[in-house]
Each structure stands twice: as C-alpha cells, then as structure tokens.
N, C-alpha and C. Protein backbone atom coordinates (compact mmCIF):
# COMPACT_ATOMS: atom_id res chain seq x y z
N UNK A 1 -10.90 -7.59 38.41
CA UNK A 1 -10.57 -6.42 39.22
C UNK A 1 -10.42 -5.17 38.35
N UNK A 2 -9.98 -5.07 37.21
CA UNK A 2 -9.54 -4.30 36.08
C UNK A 2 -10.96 -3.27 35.92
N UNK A 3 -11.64 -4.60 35.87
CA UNK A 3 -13.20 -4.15 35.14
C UNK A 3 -14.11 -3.28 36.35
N UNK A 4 -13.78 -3.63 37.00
CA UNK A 4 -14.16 -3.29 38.10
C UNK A 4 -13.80 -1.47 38.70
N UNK A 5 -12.43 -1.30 37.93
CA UNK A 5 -11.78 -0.43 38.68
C UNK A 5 -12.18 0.84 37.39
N UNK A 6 -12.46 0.53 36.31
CA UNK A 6 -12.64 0.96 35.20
C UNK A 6 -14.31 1.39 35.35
N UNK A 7 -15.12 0.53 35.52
CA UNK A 7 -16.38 0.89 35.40
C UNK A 7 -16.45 1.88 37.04
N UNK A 8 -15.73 1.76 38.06
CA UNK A 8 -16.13 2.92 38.73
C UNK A 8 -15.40 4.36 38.56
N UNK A 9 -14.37 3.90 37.41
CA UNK A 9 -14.00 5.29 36.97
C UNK A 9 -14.98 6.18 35.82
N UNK A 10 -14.85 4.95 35.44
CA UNK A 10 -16.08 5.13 33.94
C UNK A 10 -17.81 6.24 34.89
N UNK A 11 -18.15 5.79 36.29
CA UNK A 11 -19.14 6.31 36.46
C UNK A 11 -18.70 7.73 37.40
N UNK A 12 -17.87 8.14 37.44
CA UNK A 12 -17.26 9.20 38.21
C UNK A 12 -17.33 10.41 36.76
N UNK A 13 -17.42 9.54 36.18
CA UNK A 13 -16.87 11.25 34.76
C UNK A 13 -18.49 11.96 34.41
N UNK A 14 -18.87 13.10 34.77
CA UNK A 14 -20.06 13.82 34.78
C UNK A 14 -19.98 13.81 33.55
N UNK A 15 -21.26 13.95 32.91
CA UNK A 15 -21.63 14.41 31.43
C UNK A 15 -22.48 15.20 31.87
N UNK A 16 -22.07 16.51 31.33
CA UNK A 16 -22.80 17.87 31.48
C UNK A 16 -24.08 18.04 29.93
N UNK A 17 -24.63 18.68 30.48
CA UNK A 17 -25.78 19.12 30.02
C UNK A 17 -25.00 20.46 28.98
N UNK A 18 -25.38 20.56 27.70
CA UNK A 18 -25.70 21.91 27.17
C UNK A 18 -26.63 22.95 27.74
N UNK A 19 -25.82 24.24 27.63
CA UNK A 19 -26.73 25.18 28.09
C UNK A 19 -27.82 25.05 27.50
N UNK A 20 -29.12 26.08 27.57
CA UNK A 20 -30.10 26.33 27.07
C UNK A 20 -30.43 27.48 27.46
N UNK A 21 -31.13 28.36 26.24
CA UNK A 21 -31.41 30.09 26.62
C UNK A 21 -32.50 30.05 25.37
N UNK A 22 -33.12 30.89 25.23
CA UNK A 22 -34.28 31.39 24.50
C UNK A 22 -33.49 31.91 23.36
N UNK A 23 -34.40 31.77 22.34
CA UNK A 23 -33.18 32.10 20.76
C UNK A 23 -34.58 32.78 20.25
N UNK A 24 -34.47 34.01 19.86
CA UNK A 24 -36.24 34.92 19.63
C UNK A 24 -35.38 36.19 18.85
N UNK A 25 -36.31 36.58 18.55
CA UNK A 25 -36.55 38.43 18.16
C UNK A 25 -37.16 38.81 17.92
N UNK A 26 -37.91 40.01 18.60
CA UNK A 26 -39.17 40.58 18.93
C UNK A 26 -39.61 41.86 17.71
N UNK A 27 -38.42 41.45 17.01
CA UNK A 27 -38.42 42.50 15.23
C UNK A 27 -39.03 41.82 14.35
N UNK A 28 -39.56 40.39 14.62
CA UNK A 28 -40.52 39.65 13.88
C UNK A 28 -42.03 40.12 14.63
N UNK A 29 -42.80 40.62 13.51
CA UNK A 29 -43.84 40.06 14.40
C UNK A 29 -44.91 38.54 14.68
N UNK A 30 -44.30 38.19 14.40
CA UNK A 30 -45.09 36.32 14.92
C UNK A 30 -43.95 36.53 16.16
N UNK A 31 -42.93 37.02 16.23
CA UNK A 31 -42.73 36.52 17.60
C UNK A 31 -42.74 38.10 18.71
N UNK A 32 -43.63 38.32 19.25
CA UNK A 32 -43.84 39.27 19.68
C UNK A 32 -43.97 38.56 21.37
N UNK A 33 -43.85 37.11 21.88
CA UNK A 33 -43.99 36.82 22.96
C UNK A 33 -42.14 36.71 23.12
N UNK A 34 -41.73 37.08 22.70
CA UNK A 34 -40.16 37.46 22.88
C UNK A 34 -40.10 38.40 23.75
N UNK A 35 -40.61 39.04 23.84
CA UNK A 35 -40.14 40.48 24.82
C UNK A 35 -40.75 40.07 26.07
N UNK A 36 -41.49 39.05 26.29
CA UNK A 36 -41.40 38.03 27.70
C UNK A 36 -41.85 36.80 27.62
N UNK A 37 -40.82 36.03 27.21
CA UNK A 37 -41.33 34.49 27.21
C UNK A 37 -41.58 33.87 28.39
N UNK A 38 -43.10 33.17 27.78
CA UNK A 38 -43.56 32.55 29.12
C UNK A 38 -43.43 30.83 28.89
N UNK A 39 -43.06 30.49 27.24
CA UNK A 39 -43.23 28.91 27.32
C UNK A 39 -41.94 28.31 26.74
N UNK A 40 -41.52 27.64 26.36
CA UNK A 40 -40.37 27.05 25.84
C UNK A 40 -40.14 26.68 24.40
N UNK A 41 -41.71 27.88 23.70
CA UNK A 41 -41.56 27.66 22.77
C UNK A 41 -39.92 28.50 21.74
N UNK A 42 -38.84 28.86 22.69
CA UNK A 42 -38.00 29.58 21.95
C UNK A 42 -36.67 28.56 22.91
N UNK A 43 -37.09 28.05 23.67
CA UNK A 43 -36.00 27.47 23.72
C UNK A 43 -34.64 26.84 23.48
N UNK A 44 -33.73 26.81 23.13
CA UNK A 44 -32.77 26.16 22.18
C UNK A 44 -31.43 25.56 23.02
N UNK A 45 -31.47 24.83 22.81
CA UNK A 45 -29.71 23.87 23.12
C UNK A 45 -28.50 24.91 22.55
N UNK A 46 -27.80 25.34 23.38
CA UNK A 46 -26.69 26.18 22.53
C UNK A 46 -25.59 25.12 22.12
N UNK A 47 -24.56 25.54 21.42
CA UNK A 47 -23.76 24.89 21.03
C UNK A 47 -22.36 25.04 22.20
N UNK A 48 -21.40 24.27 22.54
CA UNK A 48 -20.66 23.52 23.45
C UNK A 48 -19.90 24.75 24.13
N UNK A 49 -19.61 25.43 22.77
CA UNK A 49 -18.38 26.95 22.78
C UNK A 49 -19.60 27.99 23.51
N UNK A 50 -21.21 27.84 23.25
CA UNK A 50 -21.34 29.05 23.89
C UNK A 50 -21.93 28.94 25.04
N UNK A 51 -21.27 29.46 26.33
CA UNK A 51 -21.42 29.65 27.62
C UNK A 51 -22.64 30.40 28.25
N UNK A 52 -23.14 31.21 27.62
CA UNK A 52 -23.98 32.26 28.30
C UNK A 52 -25.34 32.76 27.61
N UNK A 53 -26.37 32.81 28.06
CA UNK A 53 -27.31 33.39 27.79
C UNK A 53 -27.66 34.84 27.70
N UNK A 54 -28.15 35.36 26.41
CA UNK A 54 -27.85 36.91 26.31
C UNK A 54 -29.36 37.37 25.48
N UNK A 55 -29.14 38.76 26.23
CA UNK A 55 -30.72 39.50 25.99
C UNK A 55 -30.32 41.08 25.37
N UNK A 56 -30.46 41.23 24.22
CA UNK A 56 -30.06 42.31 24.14
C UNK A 56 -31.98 43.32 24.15
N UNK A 57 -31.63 44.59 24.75
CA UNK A 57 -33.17 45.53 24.43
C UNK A 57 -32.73 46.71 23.60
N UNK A 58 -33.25 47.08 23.20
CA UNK A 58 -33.00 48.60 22.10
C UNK A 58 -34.59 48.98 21.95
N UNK A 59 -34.06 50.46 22.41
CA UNK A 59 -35.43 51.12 22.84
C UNK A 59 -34.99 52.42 22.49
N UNK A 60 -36.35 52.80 21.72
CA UNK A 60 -36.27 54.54 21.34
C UNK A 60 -37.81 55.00 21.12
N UNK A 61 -37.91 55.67 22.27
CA UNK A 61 -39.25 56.24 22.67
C UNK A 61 -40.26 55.05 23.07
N UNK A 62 -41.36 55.18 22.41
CA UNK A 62 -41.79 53.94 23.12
C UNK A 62 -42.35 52.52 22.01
N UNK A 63 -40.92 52.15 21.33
CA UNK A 63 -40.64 51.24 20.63
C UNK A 63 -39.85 50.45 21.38
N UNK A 64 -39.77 49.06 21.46
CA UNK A 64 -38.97 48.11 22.20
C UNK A 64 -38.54 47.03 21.42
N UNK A 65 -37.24 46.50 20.97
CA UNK A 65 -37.07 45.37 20.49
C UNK A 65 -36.48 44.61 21.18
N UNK A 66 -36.76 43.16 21.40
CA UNK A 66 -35.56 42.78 22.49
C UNK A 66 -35.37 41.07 21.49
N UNK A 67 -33.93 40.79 21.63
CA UNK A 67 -33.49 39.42 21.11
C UNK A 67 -32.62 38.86 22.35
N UNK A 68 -32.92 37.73 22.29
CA UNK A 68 -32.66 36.46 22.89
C UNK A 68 -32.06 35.20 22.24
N UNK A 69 -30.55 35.36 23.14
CA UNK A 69 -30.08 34.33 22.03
C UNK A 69 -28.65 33.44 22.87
N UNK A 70 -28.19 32.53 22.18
CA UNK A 70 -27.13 31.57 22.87
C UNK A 70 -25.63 33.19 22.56
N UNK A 71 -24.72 32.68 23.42
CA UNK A 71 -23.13 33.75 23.23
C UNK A 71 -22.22 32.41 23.45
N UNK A 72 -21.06 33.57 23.88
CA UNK A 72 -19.93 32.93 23.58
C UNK A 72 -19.15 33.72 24.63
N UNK A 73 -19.61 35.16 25.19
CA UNK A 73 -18.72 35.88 26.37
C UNK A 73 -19.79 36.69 26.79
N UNK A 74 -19.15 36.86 28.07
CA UNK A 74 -20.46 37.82 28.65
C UNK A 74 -20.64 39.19 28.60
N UNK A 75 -21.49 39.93 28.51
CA UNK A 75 -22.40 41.33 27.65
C UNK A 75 -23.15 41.76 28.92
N UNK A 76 -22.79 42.41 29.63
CA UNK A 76 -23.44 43.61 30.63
C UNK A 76 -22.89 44.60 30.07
N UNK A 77 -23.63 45.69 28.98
CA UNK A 77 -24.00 46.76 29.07
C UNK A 77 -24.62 47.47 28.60
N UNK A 78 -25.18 48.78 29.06
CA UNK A 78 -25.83 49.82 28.68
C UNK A 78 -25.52 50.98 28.04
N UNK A 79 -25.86 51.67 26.40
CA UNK A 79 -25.79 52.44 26.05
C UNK A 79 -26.44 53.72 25.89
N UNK A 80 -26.51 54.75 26.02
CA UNK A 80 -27.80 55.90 25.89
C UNK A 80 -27.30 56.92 24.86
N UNK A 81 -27.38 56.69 23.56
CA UNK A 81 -27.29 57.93 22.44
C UNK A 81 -28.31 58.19 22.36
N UNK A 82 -28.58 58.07 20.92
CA UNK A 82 -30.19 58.27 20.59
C UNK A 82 -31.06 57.15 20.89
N UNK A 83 -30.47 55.96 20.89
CA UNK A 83 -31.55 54.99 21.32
C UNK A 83 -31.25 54.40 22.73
N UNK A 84 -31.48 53.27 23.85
CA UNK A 84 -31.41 52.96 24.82
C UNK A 84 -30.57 51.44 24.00
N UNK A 85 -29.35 51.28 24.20
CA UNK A 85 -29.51 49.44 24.07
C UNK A 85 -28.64 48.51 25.00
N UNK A 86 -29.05 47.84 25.77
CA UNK A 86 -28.70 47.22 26.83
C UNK A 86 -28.82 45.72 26.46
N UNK A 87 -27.50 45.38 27.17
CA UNK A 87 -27.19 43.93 26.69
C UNK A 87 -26.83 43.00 28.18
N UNK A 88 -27.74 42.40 28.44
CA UNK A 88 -26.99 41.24 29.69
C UNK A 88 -27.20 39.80 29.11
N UNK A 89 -26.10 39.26 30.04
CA UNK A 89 -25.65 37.73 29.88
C UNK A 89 -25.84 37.19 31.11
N UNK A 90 -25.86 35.83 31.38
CA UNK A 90 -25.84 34.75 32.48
C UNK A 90 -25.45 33.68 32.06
N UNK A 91 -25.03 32.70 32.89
CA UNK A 91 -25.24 31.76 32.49
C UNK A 91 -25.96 30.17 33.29
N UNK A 92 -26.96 29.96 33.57
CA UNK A 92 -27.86 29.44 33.76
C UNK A 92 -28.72 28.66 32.78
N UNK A 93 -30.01 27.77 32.68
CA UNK A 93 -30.57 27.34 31.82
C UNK A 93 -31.47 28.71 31.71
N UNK A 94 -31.97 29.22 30.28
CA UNK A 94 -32.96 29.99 30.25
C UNK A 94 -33.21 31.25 31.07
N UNK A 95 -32.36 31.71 31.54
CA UNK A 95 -32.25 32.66 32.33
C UNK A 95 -32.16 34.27 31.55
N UNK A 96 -32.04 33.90 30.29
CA UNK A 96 -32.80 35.00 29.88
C UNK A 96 -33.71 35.51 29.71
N UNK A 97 -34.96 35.52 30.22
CA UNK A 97 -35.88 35.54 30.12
C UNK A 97 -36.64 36.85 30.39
N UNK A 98 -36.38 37.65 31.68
CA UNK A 98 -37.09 38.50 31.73
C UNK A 98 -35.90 39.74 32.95
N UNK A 99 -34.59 39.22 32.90
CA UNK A 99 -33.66 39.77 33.38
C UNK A 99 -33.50 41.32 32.99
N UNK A 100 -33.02 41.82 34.14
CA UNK A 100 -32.74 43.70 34.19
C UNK A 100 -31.57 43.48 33.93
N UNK A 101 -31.18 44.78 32.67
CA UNK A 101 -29.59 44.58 31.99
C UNK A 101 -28.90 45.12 33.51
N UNK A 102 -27.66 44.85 33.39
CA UNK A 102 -26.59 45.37 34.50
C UNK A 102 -25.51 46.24 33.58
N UNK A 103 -25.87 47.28 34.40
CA UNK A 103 -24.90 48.63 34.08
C UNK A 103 -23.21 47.75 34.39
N UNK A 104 -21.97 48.18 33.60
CA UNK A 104 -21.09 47.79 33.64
C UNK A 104 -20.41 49.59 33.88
N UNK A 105 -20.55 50.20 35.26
CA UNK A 105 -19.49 51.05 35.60
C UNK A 105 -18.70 51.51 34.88
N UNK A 106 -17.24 50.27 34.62
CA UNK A 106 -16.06 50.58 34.09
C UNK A 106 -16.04 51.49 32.74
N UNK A 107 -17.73 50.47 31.92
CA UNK A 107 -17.24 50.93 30.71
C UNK A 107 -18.28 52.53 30.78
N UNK A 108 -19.30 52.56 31.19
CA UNK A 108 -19.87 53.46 31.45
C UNK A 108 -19.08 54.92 31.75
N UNK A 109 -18.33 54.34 32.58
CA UNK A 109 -17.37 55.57 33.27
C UNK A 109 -16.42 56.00 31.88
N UNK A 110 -16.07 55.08 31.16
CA UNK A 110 -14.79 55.40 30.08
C UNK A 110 -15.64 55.83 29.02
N UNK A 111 -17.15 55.55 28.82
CA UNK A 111 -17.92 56.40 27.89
C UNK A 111 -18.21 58.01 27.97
N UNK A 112 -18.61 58.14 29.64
CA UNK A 112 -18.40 59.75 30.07
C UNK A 112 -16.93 60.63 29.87
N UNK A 113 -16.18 59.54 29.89
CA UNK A 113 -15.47 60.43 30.41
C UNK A 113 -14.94 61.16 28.07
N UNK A 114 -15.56 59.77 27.75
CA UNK A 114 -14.57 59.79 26.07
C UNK A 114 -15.81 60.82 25.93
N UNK A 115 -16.98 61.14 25.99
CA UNK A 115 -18.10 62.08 25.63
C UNK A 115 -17.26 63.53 26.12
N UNK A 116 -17.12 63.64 27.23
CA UNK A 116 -16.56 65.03 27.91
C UNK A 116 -15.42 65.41 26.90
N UNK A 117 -14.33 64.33 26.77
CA UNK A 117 -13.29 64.94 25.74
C UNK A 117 -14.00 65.80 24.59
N UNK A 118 -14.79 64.82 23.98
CA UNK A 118 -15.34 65.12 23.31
C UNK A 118 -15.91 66.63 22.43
N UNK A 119 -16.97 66.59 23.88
CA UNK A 119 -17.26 67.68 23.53
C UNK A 119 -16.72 69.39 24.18
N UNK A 120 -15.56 68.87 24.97
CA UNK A 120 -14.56 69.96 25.39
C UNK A 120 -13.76 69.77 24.19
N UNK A 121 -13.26 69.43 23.36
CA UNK A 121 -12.85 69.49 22.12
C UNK A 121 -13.57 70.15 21.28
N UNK A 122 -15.14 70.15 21.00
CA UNK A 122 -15.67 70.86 19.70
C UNK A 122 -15.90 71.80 20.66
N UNK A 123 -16.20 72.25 21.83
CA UNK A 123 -16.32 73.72 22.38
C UNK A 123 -15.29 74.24 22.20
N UNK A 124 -14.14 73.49 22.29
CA UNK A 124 -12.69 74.99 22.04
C UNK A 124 -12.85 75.30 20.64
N UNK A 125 -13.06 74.26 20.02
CA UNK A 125 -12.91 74.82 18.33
C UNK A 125 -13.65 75.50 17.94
N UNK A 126 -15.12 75.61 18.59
CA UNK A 126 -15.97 76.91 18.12
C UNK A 126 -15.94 77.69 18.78
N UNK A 127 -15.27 78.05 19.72
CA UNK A 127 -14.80 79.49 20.37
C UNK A 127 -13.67 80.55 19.73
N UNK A 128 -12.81 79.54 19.03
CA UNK A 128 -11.39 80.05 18.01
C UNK A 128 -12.07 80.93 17.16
C-alpha cells in the first residue's frame, strides 16, 4: 500500500522544462541571421535562475544591432539619445525572436520629466 501511495505521489510532481530563447549577436558578422532568426540554429537552454527571454536593438541611423539572449528579470525599455536602444523580455520558449520592444511609460515618463529638469537648469544658468 506504501508503494503504492508513493509512486502516485512520485507521478504528481511536474518536472518542468528549462526555458529556451535564442543566444546571438548581430555585431558578429557570421551571425547576421540574428536580427531575425528563422532556425534554431541559436537556440539555447537557459540556466534554472534565468526566467526570461530578452532582445536588446540599438540603432543609430541606419545601422542595427540586435542581441538575443537568456535573463534573469524582465527589460521593457526604450531609450532615444543619440542612439535608439530598446530592450524587451518574455517569457515563453524562444519568443524572442522577432518581438516589438514595449515602451515602459513609468520609466519613460521619469526620463522626460529628469531631461526637462535638466535642461531648465542649464537655461537658467546661461541666462545669469
């Protein structure tokens, strides 16, 4: 009865799968099918700690680099100085692949608003 009660506990406990996400960078050139993978040749098993699949792009004019790789927390966002660089996460198998970054508002909003200080700060000082 023991054995019994054991082996249907024993088959109740899921064994999960490791994620998997594309591990690339499109700053090599041999890997230039990074900036849209179509085969599994970048595939990779992440390790246990990392949760999420992440794509970062960085773009300035019409240069594009984009990396693909296993994380550890999730990365929605978008920057615009001099270059463009946008970072999204998921977490899914491989779901990085050909995903549109997602604007993150909050921080977006606390970037305008730290730019405005900013530069209402060096306008008073060159008016003195």
């Amino acid at each position: 009865m023991f054995l019994k009660i054991l082996f249907l506990a024993l088959s109740l406990i899921s064994v999960g799968d490791a994620l998997k996400c594309y591990n690339c960078s499109s700053s090599f050139p041999s890997d230039q099918e990074c900036l849209k993978p179509t085969t599994n040749r970048y595939a990779l098993t992440c390790a246990n700690n990392q949760s999420h699949c992440v794509k970062i792009t960085l773009k300035t004019g019409s240069l594009e680099t984009v990396e693909r790789r296993c994380g550890s927390q999730q990365l929605n966002t978008c920057l615009n100085v001099i270059i463009t660089a946008c970072s999204h996460s998921c977490s899914t198998d491989l779901c990085n692949s050909a995903t549109k970054p997602h604007v993150d508002l909050r921080f977006l909003s606390a970037l305008m608003i730290g730019w405005v200080v900013i530069l209402s700060s060096s306008s008073a000082l060159l008016t003195k």
